[in-house]
Protein backbone atom coordinates (compact mmCIF):
# COMPACT_ATOMS: atom_id res chain seq x y z
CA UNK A 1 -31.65 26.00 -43.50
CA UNK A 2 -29.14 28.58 -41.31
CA UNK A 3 -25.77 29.00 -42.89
CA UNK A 4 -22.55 30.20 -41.90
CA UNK A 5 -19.18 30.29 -44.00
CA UNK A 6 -19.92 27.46 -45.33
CA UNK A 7 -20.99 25.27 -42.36
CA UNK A 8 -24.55 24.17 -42.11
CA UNK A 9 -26.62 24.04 -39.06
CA UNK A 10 -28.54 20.38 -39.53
CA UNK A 11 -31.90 19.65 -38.78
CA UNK A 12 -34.84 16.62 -38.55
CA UNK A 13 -34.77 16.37 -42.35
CA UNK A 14 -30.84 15.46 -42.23
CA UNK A 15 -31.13 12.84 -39.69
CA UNK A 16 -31.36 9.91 -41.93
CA UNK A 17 -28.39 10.66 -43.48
CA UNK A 18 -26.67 11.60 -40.43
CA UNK A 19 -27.37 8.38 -38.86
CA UNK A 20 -25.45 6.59 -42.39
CA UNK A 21 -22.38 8.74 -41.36
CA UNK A 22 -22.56 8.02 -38.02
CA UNK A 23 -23.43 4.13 -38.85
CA UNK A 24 -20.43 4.21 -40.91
CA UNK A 25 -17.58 4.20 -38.60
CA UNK A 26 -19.53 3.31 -34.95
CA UNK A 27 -16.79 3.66 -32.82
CA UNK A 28 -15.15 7.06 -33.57
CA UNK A 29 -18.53 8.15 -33.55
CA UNK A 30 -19.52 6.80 -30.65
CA UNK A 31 -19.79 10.24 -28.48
CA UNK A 32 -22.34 11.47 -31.61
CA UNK A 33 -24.00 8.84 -31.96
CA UNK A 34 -25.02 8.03 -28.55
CA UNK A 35 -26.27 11.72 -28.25
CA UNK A 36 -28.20 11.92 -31.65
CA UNK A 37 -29.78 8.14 -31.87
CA UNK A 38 -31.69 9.37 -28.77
CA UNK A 39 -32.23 13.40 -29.62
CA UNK A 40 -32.13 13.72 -32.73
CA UNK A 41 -30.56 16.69 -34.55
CA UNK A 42 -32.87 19.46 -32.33
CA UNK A 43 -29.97 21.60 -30.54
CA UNK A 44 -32.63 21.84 -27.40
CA UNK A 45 -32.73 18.33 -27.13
CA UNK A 46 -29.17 17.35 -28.24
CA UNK A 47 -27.26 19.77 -26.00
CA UNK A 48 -25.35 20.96 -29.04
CA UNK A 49 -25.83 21.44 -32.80
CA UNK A 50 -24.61 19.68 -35.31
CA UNK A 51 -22.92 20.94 -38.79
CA UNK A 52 -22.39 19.87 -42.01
CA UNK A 53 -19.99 21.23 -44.95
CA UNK A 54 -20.91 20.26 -48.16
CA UNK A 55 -21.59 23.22 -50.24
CA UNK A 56 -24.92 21.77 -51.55
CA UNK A 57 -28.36 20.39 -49.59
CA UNK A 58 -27.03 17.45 -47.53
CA UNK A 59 -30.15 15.54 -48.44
CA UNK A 60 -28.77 14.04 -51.94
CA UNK A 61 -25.46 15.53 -51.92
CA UNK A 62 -21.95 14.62 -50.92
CA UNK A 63 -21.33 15.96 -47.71
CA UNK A 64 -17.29 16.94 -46.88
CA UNK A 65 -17.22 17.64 -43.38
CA UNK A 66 -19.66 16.79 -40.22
CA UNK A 67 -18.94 17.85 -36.82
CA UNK A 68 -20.86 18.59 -33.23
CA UNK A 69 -20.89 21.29 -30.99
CA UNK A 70 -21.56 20.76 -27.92
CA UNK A 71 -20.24 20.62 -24.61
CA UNK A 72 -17.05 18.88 -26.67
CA UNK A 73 -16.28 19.71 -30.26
CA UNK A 74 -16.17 16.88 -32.23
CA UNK A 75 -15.33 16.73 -35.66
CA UNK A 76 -16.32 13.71 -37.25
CA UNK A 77 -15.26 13.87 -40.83
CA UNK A 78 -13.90 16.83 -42.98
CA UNK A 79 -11.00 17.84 -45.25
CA UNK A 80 -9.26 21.00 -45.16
CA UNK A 81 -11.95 23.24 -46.63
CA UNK A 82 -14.78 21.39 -44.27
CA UNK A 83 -12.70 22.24 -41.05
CA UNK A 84 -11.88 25.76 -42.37
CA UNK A 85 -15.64 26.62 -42.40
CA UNK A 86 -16.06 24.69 -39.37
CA UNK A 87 -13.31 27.14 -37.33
CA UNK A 88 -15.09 29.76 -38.87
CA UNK A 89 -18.07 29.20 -37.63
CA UNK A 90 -16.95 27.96 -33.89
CA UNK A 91 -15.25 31.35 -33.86
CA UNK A 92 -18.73 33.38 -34.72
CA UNK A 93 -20.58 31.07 -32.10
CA UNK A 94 -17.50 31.62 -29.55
CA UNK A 95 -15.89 28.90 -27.52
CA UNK A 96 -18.57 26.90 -25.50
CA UNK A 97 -16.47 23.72 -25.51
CA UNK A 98 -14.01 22.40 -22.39
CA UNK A 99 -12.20 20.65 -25.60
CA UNK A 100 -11.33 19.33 -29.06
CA UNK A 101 -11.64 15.74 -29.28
CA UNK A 102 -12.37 13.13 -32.34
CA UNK A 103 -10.39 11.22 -35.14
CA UNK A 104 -6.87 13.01 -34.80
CA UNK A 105 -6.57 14.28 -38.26
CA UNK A 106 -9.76 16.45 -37.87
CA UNK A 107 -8.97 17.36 -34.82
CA UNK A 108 -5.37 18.65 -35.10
CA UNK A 109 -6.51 19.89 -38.52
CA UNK A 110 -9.41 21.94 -36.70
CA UNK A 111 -6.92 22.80 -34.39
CA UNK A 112 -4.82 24.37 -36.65
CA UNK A 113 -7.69 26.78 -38.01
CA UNK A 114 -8.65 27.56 -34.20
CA UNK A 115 -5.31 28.20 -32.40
CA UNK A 116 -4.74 31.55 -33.50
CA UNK A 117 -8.17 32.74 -31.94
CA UNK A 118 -8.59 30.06 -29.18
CA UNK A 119 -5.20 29.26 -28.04
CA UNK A 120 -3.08 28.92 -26.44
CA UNK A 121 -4.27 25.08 -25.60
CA UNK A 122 -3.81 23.73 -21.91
CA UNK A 123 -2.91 20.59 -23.46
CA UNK A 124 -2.51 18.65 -26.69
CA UNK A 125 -2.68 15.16 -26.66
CA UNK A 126 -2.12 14.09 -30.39
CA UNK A 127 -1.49 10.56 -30.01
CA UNK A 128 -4.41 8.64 -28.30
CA UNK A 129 -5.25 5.32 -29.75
CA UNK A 130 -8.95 4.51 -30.26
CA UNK A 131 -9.25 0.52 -29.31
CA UNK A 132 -12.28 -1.98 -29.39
CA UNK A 133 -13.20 -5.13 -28.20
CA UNK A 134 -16.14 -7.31 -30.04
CA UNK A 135 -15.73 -10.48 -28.19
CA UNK A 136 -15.43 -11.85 -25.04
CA UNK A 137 -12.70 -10.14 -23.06
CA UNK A 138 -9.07 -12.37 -22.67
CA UNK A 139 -8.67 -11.53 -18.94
CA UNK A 140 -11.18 -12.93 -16.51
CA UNK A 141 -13.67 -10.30 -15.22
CA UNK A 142 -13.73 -9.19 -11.62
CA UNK A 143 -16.27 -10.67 -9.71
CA UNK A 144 -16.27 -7.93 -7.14
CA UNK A 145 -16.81 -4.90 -9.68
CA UNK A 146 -20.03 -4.35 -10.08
CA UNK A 147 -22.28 -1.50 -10.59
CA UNK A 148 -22.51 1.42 -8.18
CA UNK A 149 -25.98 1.70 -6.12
CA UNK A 150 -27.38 5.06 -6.08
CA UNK A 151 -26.69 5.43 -2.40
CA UNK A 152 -23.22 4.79 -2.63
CA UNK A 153 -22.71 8.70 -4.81
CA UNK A 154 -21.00 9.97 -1.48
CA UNK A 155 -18.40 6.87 -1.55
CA UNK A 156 -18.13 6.63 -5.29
CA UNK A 157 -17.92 10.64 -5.65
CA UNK A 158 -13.91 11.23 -4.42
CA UNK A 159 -12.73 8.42 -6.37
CA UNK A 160 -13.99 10.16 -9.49
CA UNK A 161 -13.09 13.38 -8.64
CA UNK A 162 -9.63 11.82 -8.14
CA UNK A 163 -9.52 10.09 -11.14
CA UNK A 164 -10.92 13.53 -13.20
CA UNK A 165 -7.66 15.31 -11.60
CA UNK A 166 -5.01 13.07 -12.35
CA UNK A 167 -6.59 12.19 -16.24
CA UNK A 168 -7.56 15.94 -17.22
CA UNK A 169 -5.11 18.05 -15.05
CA UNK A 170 -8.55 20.41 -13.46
CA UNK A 171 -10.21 20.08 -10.54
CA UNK A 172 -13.88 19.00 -11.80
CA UNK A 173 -15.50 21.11 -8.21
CA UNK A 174 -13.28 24.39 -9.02
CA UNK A 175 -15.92 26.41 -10.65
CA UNK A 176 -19.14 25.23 -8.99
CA UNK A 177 -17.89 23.27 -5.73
CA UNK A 178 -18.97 20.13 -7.56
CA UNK A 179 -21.96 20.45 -8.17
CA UNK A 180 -22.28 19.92 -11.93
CA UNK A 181 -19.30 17.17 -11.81
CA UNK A 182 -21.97 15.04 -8.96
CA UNK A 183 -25.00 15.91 -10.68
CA UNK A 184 -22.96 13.85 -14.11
CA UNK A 185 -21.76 11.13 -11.68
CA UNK A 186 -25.13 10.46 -9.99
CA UNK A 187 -26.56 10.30 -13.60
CA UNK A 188 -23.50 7.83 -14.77
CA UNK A 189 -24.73 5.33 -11.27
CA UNK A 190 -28.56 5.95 -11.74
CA UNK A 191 -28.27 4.77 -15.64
CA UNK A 192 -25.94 1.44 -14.42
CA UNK A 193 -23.52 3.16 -15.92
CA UNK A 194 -20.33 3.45 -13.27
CA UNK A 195 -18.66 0.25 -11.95
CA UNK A 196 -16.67 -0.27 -8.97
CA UNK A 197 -14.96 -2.73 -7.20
CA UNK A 198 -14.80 -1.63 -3.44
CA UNK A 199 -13.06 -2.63 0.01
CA UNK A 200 -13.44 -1.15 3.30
CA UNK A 201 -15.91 0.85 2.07
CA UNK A 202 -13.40 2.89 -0.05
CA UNK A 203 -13.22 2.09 -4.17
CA UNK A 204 -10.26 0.82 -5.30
CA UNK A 205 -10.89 0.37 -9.04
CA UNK A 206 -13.46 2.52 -11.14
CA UNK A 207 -14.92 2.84 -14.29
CA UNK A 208 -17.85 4.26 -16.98
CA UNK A 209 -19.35 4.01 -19.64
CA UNK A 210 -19.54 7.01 -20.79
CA UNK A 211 -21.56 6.89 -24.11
CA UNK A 212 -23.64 4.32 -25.16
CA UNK A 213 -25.11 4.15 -28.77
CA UNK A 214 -26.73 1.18 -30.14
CA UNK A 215 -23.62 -0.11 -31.50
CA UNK A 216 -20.96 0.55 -28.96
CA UNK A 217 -20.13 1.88 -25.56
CA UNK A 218 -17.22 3.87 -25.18
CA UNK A 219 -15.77 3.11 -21.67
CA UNK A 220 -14.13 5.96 -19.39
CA UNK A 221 -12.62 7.62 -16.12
CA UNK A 222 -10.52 3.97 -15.39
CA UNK A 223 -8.46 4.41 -12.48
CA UNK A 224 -6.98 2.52 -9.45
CA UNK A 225 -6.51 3.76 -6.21
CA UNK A 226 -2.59 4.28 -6.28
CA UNK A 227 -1.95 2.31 -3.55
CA UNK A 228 -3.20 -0.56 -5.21
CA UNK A 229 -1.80 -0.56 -8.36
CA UNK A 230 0.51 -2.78 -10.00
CA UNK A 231 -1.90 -6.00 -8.77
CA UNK A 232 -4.00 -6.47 -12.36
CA UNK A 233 -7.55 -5.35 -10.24
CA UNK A 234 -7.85 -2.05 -13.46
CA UNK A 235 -6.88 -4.79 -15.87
CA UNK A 236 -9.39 -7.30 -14.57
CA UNK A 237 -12.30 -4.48 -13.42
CA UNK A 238 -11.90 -2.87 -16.95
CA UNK A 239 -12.64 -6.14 -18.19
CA UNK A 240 -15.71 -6.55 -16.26
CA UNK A 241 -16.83 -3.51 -17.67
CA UNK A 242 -15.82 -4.28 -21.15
CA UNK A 243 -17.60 -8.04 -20.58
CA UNK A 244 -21.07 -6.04 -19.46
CA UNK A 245 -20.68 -4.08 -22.88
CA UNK A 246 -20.76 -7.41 -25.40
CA UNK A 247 -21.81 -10.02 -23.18
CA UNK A 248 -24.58 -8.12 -21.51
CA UNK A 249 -25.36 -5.09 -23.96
CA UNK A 250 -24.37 -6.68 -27.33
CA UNK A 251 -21.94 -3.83 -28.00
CA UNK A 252 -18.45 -3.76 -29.24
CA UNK A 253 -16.42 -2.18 -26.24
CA UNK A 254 -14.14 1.14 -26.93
CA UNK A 255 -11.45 3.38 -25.50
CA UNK A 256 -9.03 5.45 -25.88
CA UNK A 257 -6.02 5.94 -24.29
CA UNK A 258 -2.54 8.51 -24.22
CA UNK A 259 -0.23 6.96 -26.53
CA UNK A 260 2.49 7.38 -23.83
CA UNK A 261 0.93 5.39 -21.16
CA UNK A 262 2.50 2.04 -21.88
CA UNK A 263 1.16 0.66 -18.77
CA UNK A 264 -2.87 0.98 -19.39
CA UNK A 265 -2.60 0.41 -23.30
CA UNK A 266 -0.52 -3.05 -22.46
CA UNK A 267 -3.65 -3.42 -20.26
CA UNK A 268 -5.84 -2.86 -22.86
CA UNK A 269 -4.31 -5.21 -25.11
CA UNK A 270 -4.02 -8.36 -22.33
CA UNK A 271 -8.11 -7.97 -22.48
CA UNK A 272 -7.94 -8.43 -25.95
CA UNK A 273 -8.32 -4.53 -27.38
CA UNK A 274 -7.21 -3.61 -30.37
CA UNK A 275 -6.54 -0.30 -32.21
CA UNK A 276 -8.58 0.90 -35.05
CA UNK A 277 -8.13 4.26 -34.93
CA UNK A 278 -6.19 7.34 -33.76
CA UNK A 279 -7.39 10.06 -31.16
CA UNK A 280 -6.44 13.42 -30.73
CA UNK A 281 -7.60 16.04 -27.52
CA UNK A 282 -6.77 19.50 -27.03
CA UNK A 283 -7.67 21.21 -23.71
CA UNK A 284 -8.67 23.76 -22.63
C-alpha cells in the first residue's frame, strides 16, 4: 500500500469500506460515488485516485479523512490533520484539478493548506447550498423538456457552452476549440443524460444530470435562454428533470446552488428542494 505524508493511495481491498463511507451520506458524495460504484478504486479505470488518512490499515481501522483526485478534488471527509496530509500530498502529485469542490468545511479547510502553493484562486464560492428532492416534485413538469437525441449535439452544443460561460466564468472551447467540452456533452445526450425543452429549433431551457450513483443523481448546467427568463420554463424544466430522477430512476434528486442567487434557490425550493448540506468551490 503507497504512502505519502500521511495520505494513502486506496485500492480493491478498500472498496468495501469505501462504499460504507460513501453509502453514508449519498448526496454529498454523489460525484464519488457515481465514479467508484462503477470503477472501482483502480486509478486507470476511475480517472483519479482516491486517498485515505487514517494513520493505520483502512481495512479495520478508523479512517479520518477520504478524498478523490481526479479531474475535481473532492474531499469527502477529514479533520484538520486528514486535509493537512491531503494538501501535502496534492502538492507532491501537482495540480491536475480545474477545482476544489465538496462539503464546504473540507473544502475551505483544504483550501487553506493549498493556497499558499496553488493560489491565488480564480474564484471562491464558499456558500453553495447542497439541496435534495425524494418525492415527487411540487411544480408540474414540462411536458416539452425531454431528452436530447444524439443528432441534435450541434443544436444542444451552444446552449451549453453558454450556460458553462456564464456559471464558471471560462470559455469551455478556449484550450482545445471544444473539443473535449463536445466530446462530455455528446456523452451527457448519448447516456439520456441532458434535457431540453426547445422552440424554433433553438433550446430555451437546459439541463444534466451530471452524476448518477445508485442512490442519487446530482443535476447540473440549468440555464434559460435570457430572453426567456422570468416565465417559470427553468423552474418547471428543472422539475422535469428532477421528476425523471425519482419517478423514473428511483433516486433522490440533488443540487447545488450559489448562496447569492436568490432567484434559482427560490426555484429550487417551489419544486420542493430542500437543503441538507453546505457546498463550497474554489476555481481555478
Amino acid at each position: 500500500m503507497l504512502r505519502l505524508a500521511g495520505a494513502r493511495l486506496l485500492d480493491g481491498r478498500d472498496l468495501p469500506e469505501v462504499l460504507g463511507l460513501l453509502e453514508a451520506d449519498p448526496v454529498a458524495s454523489c460525484m464519488v460515488a457515481a465514479r467508484v460504484e462503477v470503477a472501482g478504486l483502480d486509478p486507470w479505470r476511475l480517472g483519479g485516485e482516491v486517498w485515505a488518512c487514517d494513520h493505520r490499515a483502512l481495512r479495520g481501522g478508523r479512517v479520518d479523512g477520504l478524498c478523490f483526485a481526479g479531474p475535481n478534488l473532492i474531499p469527502l471527509k477529514g479533520n484538520p490533520s486528514a486535509l493537512r496530509s491531503f494538501a501535502d500530498r496534492a502538492r507532491r502529485r501537482g495540480r491536475m484539478c480545474s477545482s476544489l469542490v465538496g462539503p464546504a468545511e473540507q473544502v475551505l479547510g483544504l483550501w487553506q493548506e493549498l493556497q499558499p502553493d496553488w493560489g491565488p484562486a480564480r474564484e471562491v464560492r464558499d456558500d453553495q447550498p447542497l439541496m435534495a428532492l425524494g418525492k415527487a416534485a411540487d411544480v408540474a413538469p414540462d411536458p416539452l423538456v425531454r431528452p436530447v437525441r444524439p443528432e441534435e449535439l450541434d443544436r444542444y452544443l451552444p446552449a451549453a457552452i453558454a450556460m458553462f460561460i456564464e456559471e464558471v466564468g471560462v470559455d469551455p472551447c478556449a484550450e482545445d476549440g471544444g473539443a473535449g467540452y463536445r466530446a462530455r456533452v455528446s456523452e451527457l445526450i448519448a447516456g439520456g443524460r441532458a434535457f431540453a425543452r426547445f422552440e424554433n429549433g433553438e433550446v430555451v431551457f437546459k439541463a444534466e444530470i451530471g452524476a448518477l450513483s445508485s442512490k442519487v443523481g446530482q443535476i447540473q448546467g440549468v440555464w434559460v435562454r435570457p430572453d426567456r427568463r422570468g416565465h417559470g420554463i427553468g423552474t418547471a424544466g428543472t422539475a422535469t428533470v428532477a421528476d425523471r430522477l425519482v419517478r423514473g430512476l428511483g433516486r433522490t434528486a440533488s443540487l447545488y446552488v450559489n448562496g447569492y442567487n436568490e432567484v434559482a434557490r427560490s426555484a429550487y425550493q417551489r419544486i420542493g428542494f430542500t437543503q441538507v448540506g453546505q457546498y463550497a468551490t474554489v476555481l481555478f
